[in-house]
Protein backbone atom coordinates (compact mmCIF):
# COMPACT_ATOMS: atom_id res chain seq x y z
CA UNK A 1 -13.64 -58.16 -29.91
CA UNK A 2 -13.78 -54.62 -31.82
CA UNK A 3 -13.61 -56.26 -34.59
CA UNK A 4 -16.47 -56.99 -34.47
CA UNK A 5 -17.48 -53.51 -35.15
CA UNK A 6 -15.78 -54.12 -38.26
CA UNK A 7 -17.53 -56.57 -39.43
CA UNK A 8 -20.55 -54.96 -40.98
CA UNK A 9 -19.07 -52.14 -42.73
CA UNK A 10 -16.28 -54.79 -44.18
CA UNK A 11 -18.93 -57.11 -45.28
CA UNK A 12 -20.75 -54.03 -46.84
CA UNK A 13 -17.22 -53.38 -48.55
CA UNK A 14 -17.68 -56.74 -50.15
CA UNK A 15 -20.46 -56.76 -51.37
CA UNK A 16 -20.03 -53.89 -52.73
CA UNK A 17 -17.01 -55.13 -54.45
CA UNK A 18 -18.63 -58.04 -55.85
CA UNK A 19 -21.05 -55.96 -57.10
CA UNK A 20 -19.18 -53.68 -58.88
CA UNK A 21 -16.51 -56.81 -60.40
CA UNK A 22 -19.67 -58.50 -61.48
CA UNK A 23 -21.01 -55.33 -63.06
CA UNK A 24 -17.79 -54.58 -65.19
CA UNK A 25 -17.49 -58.18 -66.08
CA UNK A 26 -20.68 -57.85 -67.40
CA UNK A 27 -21.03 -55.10 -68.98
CA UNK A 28 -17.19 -54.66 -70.43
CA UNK A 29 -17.74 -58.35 -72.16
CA UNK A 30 -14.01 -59.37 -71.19
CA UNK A 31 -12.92 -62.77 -70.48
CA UNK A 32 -13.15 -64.59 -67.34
CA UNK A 33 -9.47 -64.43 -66.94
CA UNK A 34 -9.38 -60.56 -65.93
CA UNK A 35 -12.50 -60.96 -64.65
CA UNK A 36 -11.04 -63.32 -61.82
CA UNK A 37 -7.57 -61.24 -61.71
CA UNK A 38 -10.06 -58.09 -60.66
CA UNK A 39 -11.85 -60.27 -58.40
CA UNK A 40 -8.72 -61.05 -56.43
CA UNK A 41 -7.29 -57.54 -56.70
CA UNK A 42 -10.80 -56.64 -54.79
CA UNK A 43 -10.58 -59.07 -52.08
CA UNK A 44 -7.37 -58.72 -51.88
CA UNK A 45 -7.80 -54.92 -51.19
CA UNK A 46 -10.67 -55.92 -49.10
CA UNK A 47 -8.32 -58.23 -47.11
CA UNK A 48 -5.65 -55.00 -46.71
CA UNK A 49 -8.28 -53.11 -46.14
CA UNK A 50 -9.78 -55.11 -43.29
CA UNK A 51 -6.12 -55.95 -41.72
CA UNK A 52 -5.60 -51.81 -41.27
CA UNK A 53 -8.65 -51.38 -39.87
CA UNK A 54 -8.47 -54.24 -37.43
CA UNK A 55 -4.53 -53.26 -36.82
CA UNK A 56 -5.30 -49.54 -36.59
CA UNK A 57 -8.33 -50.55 -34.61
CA UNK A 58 -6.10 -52.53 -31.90
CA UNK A 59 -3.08 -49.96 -32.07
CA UNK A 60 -4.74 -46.67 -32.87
CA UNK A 61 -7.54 -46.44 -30.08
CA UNK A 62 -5.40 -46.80 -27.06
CA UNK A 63 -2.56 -43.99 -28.51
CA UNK A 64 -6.20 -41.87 -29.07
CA UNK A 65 -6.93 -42.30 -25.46
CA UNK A 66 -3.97 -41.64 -24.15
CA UNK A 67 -4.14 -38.68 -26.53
CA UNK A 68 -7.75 -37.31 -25.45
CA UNK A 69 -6.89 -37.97 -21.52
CA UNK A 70 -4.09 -35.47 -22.11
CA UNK A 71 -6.53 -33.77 -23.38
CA UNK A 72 -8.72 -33.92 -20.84
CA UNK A 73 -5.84 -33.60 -18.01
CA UNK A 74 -4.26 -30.14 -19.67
CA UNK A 75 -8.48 -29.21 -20.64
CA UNK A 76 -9.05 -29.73 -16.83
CA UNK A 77 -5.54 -28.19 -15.55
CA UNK A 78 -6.92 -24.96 -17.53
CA UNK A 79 -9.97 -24.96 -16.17
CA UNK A 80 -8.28 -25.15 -12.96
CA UNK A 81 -5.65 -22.35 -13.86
CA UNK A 82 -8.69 -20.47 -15.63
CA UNK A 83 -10.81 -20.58 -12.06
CA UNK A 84 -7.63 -19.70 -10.02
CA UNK A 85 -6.99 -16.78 -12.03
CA UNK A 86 -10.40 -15.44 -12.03
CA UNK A 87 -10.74 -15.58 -8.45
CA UNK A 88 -7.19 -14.10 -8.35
CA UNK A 89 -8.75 -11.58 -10.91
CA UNK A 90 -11.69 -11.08 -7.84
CA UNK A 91 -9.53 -10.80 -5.09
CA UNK A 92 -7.02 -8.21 -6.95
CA UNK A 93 -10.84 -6.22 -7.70
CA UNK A 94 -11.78 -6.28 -4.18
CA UNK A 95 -8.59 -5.05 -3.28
CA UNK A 96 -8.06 -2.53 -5.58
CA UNK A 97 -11.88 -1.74 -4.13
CA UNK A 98 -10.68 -0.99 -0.53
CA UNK A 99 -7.49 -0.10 -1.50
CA UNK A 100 -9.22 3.21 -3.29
CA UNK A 101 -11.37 3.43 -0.09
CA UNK A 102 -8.76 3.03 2.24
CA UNK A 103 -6.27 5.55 -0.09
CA UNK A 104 -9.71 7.50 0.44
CA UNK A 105 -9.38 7.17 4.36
CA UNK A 106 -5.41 7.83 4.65
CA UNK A 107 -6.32 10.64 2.74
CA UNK A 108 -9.10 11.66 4.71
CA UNK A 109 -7.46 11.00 8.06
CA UNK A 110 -4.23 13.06 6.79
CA UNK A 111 -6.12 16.12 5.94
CA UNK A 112 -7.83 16.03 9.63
CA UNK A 113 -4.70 15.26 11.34
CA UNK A 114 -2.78 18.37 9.05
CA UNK A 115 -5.96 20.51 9.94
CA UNK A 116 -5.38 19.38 14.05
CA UNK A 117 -1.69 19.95 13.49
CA UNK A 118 -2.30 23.31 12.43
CA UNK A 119 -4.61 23.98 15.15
CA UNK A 120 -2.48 22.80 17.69
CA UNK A 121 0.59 24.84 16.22
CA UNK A 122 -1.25 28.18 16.47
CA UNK A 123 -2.39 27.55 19.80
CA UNK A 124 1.60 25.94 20.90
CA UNK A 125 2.71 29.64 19.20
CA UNK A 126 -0.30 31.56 20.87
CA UNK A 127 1.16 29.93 24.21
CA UNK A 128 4.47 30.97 23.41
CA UNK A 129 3.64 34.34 22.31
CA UNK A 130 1.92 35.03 25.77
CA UNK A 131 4.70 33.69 27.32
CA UNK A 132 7.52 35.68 25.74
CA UNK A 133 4.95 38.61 26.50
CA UNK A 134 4.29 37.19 30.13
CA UNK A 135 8.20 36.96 30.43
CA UNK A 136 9.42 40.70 28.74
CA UNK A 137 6.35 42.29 31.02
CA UNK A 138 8.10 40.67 33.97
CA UNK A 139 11.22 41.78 32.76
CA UNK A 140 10.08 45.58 32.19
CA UNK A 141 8.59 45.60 35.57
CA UNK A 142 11.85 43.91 37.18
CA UNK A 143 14.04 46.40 35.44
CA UNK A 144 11.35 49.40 36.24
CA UNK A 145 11.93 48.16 40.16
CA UNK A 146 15.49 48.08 40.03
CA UNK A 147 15.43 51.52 38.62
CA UNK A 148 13.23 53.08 40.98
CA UNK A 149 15.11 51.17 43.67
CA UNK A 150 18.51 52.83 41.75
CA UNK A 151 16.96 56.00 41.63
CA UNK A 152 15.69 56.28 45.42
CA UNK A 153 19.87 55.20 46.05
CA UNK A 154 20.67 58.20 43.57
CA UNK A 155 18.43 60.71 45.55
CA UNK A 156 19.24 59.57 48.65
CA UNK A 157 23.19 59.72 47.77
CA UNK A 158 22.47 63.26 46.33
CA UNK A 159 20.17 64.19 49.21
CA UNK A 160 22.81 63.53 51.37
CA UNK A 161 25.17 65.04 49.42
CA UNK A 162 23.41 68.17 49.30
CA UNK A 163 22.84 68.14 52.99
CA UNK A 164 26.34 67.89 53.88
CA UNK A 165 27.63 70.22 51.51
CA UNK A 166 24.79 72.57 53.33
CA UNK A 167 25.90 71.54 56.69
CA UNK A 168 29.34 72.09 55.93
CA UNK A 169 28.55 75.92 54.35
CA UNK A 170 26.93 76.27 57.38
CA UNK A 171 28.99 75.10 60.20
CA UNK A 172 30.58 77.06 61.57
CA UNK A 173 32.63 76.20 65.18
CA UNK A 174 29.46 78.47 67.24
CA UNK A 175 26.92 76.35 65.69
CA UNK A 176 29.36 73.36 66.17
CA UNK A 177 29.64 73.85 70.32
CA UNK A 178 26.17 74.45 70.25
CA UNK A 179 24.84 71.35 68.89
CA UNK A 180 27.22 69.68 71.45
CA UNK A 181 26.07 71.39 74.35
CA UNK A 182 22.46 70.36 73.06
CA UNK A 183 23.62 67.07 72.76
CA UNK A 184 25.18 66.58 76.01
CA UNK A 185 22.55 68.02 77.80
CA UNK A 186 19.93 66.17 76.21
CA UNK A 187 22.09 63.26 77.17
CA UNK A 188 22.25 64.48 80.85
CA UNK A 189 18.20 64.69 81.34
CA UNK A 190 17.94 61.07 80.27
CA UNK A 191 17.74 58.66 82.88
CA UNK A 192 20.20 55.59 82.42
């Protein structure tokens, strides 16, 4: 069936072939003889010529197909691989895309949050420092009371002191019955 493909360029071959043997027969002047023996080297060559092309017709076309559909499978797989990889290519873009805005964002977000962490530490010390102030004021004024308080104990001791060390100077046993006959009669006009 494909060779009948063949079949006009072959008979083309042939003719061309006899042409040329009858050409050199005629023009060359030989004998018959080698005319003939060239005649049969030509169809003979025709013959070879026509049994490769019919056996590399039959054999050749199907080892070409195979050939071009692995072609065509590994041409297709790349095309494949080629579209996977761009949109790989697209995705890793994007992402590197929002990955500088987000980067943008962390950073954004960490210079506000160091800003509010700042803020809040002043104001966490400021606290503290009013405090501690609050606290040593409290202390002072505790420490002021218990000194006063001390110091009232101190005069009063000393007062006391003072007095008896006056009273004693200044007792004498005439003042001492007196102040008991004062007492007693001061006792006496009191009604029980």
């Amino acid at each position: 069936m494909q060779l009948k493909k063949y079949v006009p360029a072959l008979l083309t071959a042939a003719l061309l072939l006899m042409a040329s043997t009858a050409r050199a027969a005629e023009g060359s002047g030989q004998d018959s003889g080698d005319a003939t023996s060239e005649i049969f080297k030509w169809i003979h060559f025709v013959i070879l010529l026509g049994l490769g092309i019919w056996v590399f017709g039959k054999l050749l076309p199907p080892v070409f197909r195979k050939k071009a559909d692995l072609i065509s499978e590994a041409i297709s797989k790349a095309t494949a691989a080629k579209a996977e990889a761009d949109r790989q290519l697209k995705e890793a873009a994007v992402k590197l895309t929002s990955l500088e805005q987000e980067v943008a964002a962390f950073r954004a977000m960490a210079h506000k949050e160091a800003v509010a962490e700042v803020e809040r530490l002043r104001n966490a010390t400021k606290i503290d420092a009013e405090k501690i102030a609050a606290a040593g004021k409290a202390e002072i004024e505790a420490a002021e009371r218990a000194a006063r308080v001390e110091l009232k104990e101190l005069a009063a001791k000393l007062s006391v002191d003072k007095a008896e060390s006056l009273v004693a100077q200044q007792m004498t046993p005439g003042v001492q019955d007196a102040l008991i006959d004062n007492f007693v009669q001061s006792l006496q006009g009191r009604p029980n």
